[in-house]
PDB file of N, CA and C in Angstrom:
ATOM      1  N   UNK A   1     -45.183-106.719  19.470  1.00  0.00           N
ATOM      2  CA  UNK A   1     -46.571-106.959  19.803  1.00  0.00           C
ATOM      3  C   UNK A   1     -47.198-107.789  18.689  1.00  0.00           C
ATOM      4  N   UNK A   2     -48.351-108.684  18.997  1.00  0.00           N
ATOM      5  CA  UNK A   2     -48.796-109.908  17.933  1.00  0.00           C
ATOM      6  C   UNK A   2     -50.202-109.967  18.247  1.00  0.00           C
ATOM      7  N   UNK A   3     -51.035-110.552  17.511  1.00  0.00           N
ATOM      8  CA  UNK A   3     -51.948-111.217  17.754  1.00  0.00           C
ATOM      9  C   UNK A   3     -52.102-112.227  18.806  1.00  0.00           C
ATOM     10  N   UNK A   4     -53.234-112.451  19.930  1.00  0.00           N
ATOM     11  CA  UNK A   4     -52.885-113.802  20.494  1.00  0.00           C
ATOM     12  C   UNK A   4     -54.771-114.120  20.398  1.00  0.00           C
ATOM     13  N   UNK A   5     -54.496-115.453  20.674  1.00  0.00           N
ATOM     14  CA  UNK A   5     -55.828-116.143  21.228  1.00  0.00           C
ATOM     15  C   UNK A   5     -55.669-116.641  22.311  1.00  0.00           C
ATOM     16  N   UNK A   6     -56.860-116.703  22.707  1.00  0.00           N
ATOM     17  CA  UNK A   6     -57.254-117.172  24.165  1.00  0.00           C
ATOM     18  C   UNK A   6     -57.519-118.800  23.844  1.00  0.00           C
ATOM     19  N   UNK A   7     -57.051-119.565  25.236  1.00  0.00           N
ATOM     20  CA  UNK A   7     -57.282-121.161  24.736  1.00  0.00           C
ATOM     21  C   UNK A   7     -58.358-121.346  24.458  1.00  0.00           C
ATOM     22  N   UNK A   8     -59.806-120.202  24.715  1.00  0.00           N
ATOM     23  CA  UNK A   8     -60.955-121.554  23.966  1.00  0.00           C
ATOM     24  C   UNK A   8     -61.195-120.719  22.830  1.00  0.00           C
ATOM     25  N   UNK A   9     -60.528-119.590  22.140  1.00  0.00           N
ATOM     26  CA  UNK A   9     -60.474-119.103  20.561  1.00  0.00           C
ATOM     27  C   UNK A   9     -60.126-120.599  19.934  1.00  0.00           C
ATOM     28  N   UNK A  10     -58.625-121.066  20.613  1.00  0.00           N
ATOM     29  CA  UNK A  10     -57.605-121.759  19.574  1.00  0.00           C
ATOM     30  C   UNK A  10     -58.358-123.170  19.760  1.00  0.00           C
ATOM     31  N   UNK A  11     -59.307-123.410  21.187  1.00  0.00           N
ATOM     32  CA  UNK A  11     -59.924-124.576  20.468  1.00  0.00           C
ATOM     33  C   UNK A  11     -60.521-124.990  19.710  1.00  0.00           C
ATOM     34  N   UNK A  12     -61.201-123.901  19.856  1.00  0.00           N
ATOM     35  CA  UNK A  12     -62.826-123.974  18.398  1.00  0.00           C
ATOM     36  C   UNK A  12     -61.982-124.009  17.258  1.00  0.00           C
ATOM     37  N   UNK A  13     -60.818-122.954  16.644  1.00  0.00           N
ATOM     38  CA  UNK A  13     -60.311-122.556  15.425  1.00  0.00           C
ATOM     39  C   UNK A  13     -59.911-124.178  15.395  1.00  0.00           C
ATOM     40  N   UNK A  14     -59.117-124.988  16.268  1.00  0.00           N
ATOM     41  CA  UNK A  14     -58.739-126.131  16.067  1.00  0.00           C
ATOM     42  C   UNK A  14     -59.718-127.517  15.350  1.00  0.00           C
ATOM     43  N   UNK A  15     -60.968-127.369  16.562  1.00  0.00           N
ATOM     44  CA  UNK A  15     -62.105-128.065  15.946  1.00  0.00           C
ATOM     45  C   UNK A  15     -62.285-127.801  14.694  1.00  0.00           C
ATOM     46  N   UNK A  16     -62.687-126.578  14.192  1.00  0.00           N
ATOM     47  CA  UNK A  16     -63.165-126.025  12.444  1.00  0.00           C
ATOM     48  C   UNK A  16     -62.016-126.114  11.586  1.00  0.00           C
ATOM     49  N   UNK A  17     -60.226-126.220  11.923  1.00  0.00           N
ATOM     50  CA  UNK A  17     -60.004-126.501  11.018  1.00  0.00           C
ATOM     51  C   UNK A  17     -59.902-128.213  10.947  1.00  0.00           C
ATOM     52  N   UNK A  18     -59.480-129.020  11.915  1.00  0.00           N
ATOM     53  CA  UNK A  18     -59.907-130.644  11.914  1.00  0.00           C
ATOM     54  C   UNK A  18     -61.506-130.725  11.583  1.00  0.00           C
ATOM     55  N   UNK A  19     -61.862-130.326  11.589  1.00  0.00           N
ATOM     56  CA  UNK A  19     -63.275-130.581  10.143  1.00  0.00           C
ATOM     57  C   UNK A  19     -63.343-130.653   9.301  1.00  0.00           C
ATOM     58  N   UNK A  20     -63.114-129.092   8.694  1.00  0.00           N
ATOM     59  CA  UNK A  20     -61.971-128.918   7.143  1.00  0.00           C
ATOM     60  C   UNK A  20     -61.459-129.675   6.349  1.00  0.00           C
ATOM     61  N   UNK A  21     -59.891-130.427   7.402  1.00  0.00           N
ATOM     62  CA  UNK A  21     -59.667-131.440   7.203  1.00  0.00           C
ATOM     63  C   UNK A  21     -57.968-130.796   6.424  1.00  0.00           C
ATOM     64  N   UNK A  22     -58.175-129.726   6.339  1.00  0.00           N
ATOM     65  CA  UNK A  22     -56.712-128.736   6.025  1.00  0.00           C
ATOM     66  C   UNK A  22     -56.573-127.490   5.953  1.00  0.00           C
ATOM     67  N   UNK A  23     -55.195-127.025   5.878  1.00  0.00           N
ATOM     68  CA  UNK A  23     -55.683-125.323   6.002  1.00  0.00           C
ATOM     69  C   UNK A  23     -54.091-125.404   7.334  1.00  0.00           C
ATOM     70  N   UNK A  24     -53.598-124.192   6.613  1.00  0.00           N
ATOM     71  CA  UNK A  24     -52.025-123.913   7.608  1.00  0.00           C
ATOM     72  C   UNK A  24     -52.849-123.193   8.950  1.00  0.00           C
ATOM     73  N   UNK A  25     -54.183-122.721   9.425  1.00  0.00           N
ATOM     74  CA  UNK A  25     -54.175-121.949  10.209  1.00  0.00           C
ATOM     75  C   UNK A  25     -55.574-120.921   9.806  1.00  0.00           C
ATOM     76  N   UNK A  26     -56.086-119.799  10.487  1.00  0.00           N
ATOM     77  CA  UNK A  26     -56.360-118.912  10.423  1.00  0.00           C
ATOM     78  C   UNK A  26     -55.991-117.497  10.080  1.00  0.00           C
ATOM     79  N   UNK A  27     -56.686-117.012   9.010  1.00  0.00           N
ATOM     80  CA  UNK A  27     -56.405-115.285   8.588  1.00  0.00           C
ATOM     81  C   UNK A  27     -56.995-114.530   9.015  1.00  0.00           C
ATOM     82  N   UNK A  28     -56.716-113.439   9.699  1.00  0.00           N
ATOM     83  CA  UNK A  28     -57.580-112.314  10.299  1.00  0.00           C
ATOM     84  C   UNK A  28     -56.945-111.151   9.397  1.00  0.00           C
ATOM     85  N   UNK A  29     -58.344-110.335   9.256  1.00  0.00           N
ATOM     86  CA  UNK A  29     -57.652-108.990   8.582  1.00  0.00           C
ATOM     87  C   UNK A  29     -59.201-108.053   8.744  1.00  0.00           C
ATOM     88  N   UNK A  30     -59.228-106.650   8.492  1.00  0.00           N
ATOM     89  CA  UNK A  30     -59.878-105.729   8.458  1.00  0.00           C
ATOM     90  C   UNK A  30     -60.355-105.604   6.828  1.00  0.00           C
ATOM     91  N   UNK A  31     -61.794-104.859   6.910  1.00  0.00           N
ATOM     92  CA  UNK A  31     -62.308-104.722   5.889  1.00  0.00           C
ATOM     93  C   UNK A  31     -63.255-103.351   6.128  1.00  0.00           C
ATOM     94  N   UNK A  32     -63.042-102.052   5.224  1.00  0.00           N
ATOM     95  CA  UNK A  32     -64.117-101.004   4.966  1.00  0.00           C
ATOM     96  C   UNK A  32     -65.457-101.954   5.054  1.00  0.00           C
ATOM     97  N   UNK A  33     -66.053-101.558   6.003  1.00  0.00           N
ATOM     98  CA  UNK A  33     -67.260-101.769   6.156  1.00  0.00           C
ATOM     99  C   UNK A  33     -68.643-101.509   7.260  1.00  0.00           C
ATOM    100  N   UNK A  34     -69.463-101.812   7.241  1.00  0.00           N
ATOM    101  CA  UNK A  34     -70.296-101.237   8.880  1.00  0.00           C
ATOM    102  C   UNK A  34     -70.527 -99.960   8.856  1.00  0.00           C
ATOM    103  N   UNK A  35     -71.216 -99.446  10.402  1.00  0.00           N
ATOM    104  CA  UNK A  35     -71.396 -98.292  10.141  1.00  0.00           C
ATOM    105  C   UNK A  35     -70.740 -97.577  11.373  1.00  0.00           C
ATOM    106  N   UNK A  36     -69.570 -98.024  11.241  1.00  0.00           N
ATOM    107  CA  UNK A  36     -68.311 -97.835  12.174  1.00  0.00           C
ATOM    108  C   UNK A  36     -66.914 -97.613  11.316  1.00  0.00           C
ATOM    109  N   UNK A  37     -67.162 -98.102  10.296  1.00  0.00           N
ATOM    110  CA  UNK A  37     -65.827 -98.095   9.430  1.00  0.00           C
ATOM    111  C   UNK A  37     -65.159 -99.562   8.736  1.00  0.00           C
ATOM    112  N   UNK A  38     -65.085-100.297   9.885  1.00  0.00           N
ATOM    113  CA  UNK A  38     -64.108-100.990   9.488  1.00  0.00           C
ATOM    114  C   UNK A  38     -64.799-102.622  10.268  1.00  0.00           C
ATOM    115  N   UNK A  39     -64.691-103.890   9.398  1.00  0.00           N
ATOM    116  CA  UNK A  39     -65.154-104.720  10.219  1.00  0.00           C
ATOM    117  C   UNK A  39     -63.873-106.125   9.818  1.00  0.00           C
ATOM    118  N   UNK A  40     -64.470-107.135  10.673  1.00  0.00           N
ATOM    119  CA  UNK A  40     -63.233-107.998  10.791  1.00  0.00           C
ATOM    120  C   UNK A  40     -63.757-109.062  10.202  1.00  0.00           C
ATOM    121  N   UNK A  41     -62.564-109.751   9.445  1.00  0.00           N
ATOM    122  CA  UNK A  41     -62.607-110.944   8.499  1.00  0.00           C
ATOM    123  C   UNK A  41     -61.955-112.050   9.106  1.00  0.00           C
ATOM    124  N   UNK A  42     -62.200-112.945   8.882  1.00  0.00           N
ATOM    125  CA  UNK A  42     -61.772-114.163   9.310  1.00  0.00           C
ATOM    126  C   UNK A  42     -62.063-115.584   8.888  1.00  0.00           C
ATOM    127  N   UNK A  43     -61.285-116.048   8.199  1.00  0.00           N
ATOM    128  CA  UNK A  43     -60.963-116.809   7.309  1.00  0.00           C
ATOM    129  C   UNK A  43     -59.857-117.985   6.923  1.00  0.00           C
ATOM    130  N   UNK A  44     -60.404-119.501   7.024  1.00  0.00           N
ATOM    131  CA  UNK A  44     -59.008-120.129   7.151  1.00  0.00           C
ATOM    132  C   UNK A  44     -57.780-119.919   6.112  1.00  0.00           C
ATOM    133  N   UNK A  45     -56.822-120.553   6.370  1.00  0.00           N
ATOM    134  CA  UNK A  45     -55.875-120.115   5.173  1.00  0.00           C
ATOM    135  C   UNK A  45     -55.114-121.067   4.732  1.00  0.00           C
ATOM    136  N   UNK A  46     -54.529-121.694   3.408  1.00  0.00           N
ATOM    137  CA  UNK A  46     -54.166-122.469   3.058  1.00  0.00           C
ATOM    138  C   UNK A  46     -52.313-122.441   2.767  1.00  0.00           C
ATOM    139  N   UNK A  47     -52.677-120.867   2.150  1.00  0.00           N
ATOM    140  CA  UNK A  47     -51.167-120.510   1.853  1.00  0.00           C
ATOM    141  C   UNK A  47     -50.517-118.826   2.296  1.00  0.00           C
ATOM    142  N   UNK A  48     -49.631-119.093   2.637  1.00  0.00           N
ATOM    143  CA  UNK A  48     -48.986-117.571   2.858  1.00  0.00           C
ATOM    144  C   UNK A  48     -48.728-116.529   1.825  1.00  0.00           C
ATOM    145  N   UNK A  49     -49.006-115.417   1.939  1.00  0.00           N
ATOM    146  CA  UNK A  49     -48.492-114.834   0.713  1.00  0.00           C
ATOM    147  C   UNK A  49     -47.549-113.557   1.613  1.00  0.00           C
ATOM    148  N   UNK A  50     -46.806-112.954   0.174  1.00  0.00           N
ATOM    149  CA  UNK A  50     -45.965-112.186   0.880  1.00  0.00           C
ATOM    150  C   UNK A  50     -46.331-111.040   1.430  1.00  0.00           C
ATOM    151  N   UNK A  51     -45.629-110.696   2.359  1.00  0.00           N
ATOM    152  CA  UNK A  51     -46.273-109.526   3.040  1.00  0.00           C
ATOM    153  C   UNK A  51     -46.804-109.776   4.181  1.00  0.00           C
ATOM    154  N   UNK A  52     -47.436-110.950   4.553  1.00  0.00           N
ATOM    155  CA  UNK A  52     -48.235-111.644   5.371  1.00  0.00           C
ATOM    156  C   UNK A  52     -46.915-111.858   7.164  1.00  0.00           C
ATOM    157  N   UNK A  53     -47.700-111.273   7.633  1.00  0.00           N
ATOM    158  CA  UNK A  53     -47.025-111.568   9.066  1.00  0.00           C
ATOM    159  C   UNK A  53     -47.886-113.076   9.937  1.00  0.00           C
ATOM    160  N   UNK A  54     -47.057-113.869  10.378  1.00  0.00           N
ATOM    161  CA  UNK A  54     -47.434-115.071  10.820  1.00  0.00           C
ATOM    162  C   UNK A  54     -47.015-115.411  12.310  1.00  0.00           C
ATOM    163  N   UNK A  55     -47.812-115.518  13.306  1.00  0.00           N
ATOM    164  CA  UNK A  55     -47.678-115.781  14.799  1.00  0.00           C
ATOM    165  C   UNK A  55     -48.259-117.187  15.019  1.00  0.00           C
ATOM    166  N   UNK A  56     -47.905-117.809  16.156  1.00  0.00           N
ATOM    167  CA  UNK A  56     -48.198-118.521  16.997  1.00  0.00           C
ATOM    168  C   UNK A  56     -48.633-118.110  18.196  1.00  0.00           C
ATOM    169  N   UNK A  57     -49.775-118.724  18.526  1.00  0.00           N
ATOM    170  CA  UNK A  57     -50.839-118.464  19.764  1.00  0.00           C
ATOM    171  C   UNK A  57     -51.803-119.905  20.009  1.00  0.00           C
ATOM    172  N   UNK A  58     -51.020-120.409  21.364  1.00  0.00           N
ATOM    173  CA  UNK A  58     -52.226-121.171  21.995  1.00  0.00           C
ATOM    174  C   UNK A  58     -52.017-122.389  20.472  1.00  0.00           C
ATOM    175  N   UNK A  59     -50.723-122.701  19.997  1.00  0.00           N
ATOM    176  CA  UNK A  59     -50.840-123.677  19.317  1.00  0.00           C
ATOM    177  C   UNK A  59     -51.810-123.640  17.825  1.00  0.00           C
ATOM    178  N   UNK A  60     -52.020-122.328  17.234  1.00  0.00           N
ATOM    179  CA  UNK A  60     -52.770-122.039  16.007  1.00  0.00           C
ATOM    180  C   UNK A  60     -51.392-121.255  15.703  1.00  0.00           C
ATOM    181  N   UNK A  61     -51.602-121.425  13.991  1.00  0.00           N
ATOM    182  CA  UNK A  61     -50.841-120.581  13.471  1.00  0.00           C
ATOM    183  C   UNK A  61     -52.094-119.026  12.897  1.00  0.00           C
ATOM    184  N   UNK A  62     -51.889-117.558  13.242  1.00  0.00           N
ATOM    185  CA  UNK A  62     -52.681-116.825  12.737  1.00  0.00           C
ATOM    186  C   UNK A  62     -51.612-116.001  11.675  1.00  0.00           C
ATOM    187  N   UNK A  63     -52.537-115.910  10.747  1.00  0.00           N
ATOM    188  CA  UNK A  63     -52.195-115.230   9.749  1.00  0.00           C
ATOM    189  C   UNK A  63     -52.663-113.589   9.461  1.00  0.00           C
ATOM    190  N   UNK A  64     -52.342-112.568   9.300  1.00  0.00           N
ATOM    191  CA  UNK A  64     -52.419-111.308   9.346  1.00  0.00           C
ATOM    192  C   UNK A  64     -51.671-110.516   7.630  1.00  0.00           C
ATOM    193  N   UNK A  65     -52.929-109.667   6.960  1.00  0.00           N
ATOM    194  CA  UNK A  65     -52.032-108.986   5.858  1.00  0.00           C
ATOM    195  C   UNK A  65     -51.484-107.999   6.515  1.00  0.00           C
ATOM    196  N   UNK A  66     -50.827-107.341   5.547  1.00  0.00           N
ATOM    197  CA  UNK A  66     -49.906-106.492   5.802  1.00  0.00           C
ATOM    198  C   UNK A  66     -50.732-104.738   6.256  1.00  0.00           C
ATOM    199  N   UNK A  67     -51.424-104.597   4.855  1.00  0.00           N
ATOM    200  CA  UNK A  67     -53.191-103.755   5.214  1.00  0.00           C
ATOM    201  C   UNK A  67     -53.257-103.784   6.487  1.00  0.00           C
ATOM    202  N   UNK A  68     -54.056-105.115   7.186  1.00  0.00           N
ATOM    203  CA  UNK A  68     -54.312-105.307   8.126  1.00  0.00           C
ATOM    204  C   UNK A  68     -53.871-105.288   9.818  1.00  0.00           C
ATOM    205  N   UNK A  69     -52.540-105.322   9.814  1.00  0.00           N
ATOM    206  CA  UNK A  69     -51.275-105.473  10.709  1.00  0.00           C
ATOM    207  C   UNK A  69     -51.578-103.975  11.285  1.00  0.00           C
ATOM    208  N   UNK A  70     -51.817-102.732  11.222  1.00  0.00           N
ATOM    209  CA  UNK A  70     -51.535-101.605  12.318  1.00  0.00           C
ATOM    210  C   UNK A  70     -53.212-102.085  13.228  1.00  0.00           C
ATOM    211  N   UNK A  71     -53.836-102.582  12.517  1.00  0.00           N
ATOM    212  CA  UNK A  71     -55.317-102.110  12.868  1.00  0.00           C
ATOM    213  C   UNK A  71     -55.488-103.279  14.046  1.00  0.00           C
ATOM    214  N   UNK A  72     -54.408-104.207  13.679  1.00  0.00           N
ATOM    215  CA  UNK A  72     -55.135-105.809  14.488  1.00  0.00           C
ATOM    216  C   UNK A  72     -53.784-105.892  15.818  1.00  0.00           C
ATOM    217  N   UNK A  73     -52.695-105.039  15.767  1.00  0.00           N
ATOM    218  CA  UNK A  73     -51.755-105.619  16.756  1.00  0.00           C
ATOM    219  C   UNK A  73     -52.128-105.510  17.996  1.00  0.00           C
ATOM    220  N   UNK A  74     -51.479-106.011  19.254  1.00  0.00           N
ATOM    221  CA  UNK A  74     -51.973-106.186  20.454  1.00  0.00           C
ATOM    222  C   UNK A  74     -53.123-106.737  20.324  1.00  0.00           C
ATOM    223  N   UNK A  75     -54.049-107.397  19.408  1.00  0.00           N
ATOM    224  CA  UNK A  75     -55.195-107.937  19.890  1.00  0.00           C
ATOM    225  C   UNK A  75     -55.146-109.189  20.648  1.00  0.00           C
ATOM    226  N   UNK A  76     -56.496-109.408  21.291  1.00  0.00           N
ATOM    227  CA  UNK A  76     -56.406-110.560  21.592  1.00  0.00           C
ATOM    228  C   UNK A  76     -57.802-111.520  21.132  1.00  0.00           C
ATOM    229  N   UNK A  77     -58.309-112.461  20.339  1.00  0.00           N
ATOM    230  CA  UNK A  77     -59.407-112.881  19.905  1.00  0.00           C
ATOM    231  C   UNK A  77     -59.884-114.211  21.023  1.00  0.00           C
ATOM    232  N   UNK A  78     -61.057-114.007  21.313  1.00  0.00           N
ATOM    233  CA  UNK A  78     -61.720-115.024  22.751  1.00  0.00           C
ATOM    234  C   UNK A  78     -62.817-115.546  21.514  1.00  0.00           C
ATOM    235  N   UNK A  79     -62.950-116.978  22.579  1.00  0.00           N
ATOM    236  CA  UNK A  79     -64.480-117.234  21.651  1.00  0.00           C
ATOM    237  C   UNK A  79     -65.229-117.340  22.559  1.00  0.00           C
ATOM    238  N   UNK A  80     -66.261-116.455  23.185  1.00  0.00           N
ATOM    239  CA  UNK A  80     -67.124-116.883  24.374  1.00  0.00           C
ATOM    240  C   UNK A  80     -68.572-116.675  24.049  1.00  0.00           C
ATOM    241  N   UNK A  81     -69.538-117.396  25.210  1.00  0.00           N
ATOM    242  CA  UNK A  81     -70.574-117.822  24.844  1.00  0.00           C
ATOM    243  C   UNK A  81     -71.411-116.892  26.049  1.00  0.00           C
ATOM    244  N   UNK A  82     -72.576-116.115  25.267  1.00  0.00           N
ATOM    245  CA  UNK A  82     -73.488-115.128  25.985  1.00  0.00           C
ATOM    246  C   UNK A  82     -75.167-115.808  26.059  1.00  0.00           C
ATOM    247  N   UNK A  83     -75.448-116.149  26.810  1.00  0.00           N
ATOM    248  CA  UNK A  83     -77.032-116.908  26.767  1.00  0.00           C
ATOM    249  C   UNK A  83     -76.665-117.846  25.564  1.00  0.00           C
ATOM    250  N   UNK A  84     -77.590-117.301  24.383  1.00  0.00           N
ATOM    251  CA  UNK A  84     -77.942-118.820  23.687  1.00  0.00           C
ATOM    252  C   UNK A  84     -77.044-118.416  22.521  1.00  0.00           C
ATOM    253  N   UNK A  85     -75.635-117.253  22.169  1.00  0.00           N
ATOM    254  CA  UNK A  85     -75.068-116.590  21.519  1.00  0.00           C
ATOM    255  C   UNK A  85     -73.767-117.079  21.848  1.00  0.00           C
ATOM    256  N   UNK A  86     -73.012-117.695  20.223  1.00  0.00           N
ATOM    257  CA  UNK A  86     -71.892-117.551  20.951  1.00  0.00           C
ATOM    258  C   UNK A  86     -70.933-117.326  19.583  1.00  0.00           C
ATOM    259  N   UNK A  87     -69.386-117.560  19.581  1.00  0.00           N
ATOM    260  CA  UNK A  87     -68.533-116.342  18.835  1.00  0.00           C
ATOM    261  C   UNK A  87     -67.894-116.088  19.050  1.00  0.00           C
ATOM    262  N   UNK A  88     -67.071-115.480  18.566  1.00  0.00           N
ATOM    263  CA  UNK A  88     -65.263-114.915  18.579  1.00  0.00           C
ATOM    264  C   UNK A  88     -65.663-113.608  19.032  1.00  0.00           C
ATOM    265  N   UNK A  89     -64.519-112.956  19.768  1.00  0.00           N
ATOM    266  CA  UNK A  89     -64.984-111.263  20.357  1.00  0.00           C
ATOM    267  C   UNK A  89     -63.344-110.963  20.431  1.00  0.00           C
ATOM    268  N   UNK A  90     -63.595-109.610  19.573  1.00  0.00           N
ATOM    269  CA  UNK A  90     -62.027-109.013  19.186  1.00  0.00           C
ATOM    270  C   UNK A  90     -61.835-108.418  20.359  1.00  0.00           C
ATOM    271  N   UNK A  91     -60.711-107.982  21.360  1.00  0.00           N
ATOM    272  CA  UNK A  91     -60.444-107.564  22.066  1.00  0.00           C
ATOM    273  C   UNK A  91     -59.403-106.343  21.368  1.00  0.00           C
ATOM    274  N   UNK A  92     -59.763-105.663  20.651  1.00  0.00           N
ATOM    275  CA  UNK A  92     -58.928-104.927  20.230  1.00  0.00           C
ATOM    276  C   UNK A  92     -58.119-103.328  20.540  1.00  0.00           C
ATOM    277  N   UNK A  93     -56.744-102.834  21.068  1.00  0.00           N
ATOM    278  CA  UNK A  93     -57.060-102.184  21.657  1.00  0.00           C
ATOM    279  C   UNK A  93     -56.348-100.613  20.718  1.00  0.00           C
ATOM    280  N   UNK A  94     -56.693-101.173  19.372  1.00  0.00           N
ATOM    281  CA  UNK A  94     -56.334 -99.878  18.696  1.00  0.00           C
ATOM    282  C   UNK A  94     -57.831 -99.147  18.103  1.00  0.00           C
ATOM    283  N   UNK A  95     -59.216-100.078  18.589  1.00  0.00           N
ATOM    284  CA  UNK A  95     -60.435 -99.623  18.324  1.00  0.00           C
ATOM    285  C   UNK A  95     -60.812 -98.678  19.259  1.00  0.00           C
ATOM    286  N   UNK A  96     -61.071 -97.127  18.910  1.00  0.00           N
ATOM    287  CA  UNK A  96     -62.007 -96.217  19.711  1.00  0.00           C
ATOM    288  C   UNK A  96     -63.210 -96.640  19.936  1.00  0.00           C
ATOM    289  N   UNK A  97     -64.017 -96.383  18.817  1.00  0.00           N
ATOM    290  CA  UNK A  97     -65.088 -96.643  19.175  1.00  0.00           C
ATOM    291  C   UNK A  97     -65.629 -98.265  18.057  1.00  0.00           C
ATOM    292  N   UNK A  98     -67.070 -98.726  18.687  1.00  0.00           N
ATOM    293  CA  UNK A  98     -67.728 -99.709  18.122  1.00  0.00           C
ATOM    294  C   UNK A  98     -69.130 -99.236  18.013  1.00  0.00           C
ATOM    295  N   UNK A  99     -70.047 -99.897  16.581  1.00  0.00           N
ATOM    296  CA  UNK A  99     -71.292 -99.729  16.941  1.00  0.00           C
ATOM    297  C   UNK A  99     -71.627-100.323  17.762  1.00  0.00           C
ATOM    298  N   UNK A 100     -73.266-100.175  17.799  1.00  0.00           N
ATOM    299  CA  UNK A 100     -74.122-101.155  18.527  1.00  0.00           C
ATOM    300  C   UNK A 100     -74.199-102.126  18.600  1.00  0.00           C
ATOM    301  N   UNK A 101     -74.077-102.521  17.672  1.00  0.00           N
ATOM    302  CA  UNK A 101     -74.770-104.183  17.302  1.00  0.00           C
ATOM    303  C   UNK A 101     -73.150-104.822  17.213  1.00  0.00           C
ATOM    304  N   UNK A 102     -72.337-103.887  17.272  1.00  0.00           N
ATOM    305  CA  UNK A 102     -70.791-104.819  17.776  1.00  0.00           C
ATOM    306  C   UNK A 102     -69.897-105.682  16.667  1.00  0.00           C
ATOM    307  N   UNK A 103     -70.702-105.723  15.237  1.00  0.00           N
ATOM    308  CA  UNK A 103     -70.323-105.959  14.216  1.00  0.00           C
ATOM    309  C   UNK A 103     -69.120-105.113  13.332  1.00  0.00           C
ATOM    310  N   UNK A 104     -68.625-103.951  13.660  1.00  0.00           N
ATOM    311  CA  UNK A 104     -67.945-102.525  13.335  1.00  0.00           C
ATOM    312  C   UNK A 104     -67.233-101.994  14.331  1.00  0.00           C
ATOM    313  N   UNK A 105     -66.008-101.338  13.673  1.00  0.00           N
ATOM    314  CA  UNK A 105     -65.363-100.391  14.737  1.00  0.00           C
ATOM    315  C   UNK A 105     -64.488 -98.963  13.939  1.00  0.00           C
ATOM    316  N   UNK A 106     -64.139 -98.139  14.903  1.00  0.00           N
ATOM    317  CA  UNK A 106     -63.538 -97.443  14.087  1.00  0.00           C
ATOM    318  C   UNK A 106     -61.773 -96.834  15.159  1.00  0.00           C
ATOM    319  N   UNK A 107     -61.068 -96.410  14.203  1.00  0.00           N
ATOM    320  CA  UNK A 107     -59.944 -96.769  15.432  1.00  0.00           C
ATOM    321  C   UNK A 107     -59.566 -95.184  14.841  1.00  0.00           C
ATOM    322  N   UNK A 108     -60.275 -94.213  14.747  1.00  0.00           N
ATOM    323  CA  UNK A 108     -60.160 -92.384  14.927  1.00  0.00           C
ATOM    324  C   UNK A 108     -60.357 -92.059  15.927  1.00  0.00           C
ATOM    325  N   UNK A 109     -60.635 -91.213  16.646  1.00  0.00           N
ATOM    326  CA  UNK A 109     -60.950 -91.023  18.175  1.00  0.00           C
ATOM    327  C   UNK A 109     -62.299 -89.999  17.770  1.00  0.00           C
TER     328      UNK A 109
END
């Protein structure tokens, strides 16, 4: 099981990193935070380090720590657009619950 994106995640990530102008890809990982527990990082990436698990999706390379890897597998990351709002939305399915405001999650039951 891996990370995937949806084709209009990997377009946008594509657009922002051809802006950039470099960068091997995208890093996703989890961070203590919120008032859910745990919130998500995301961040381009230049270099691999060890430990680091690396997929292909939709033509992006995503990058994942090792930390990070029980909390993020099976996901799937979309970038979709709500009224005048728009954004990446974790589809994650090792998260129980989320706050409100959708910024946080926590994956205890």
């Amino acid at each position: 099981m891996s990370v995937t994106l949806t084709e209009r995640a990997a377009a946008r990530m594509q657009r922002s990193l051809a802006g950039r102008g470099k960068g091997l890809g995208i890093r996703l990982g989890v961070k203590t935070s919120g008032c859910s527990g745990m919130s998500y990082v995301m961040e381009f990436v230049d270099e691999v380090d060890d430990g680091d698990a690396c997929f292909e999706s939709q033509g992006m390379t995503v990058v994942i720590d090792a930390r990070s890897m029980p909390y993020l597998m099976g996901t799937t990351l979309d970038f979709v657009r709500e009224g005048l709002n728009e954004g990446f939305k974790f589809e994650n399915p090792n998260a129980k619950s989320a706050c409100g405001c959708g910024e946080s999650f926590s994956v205890s039951a």
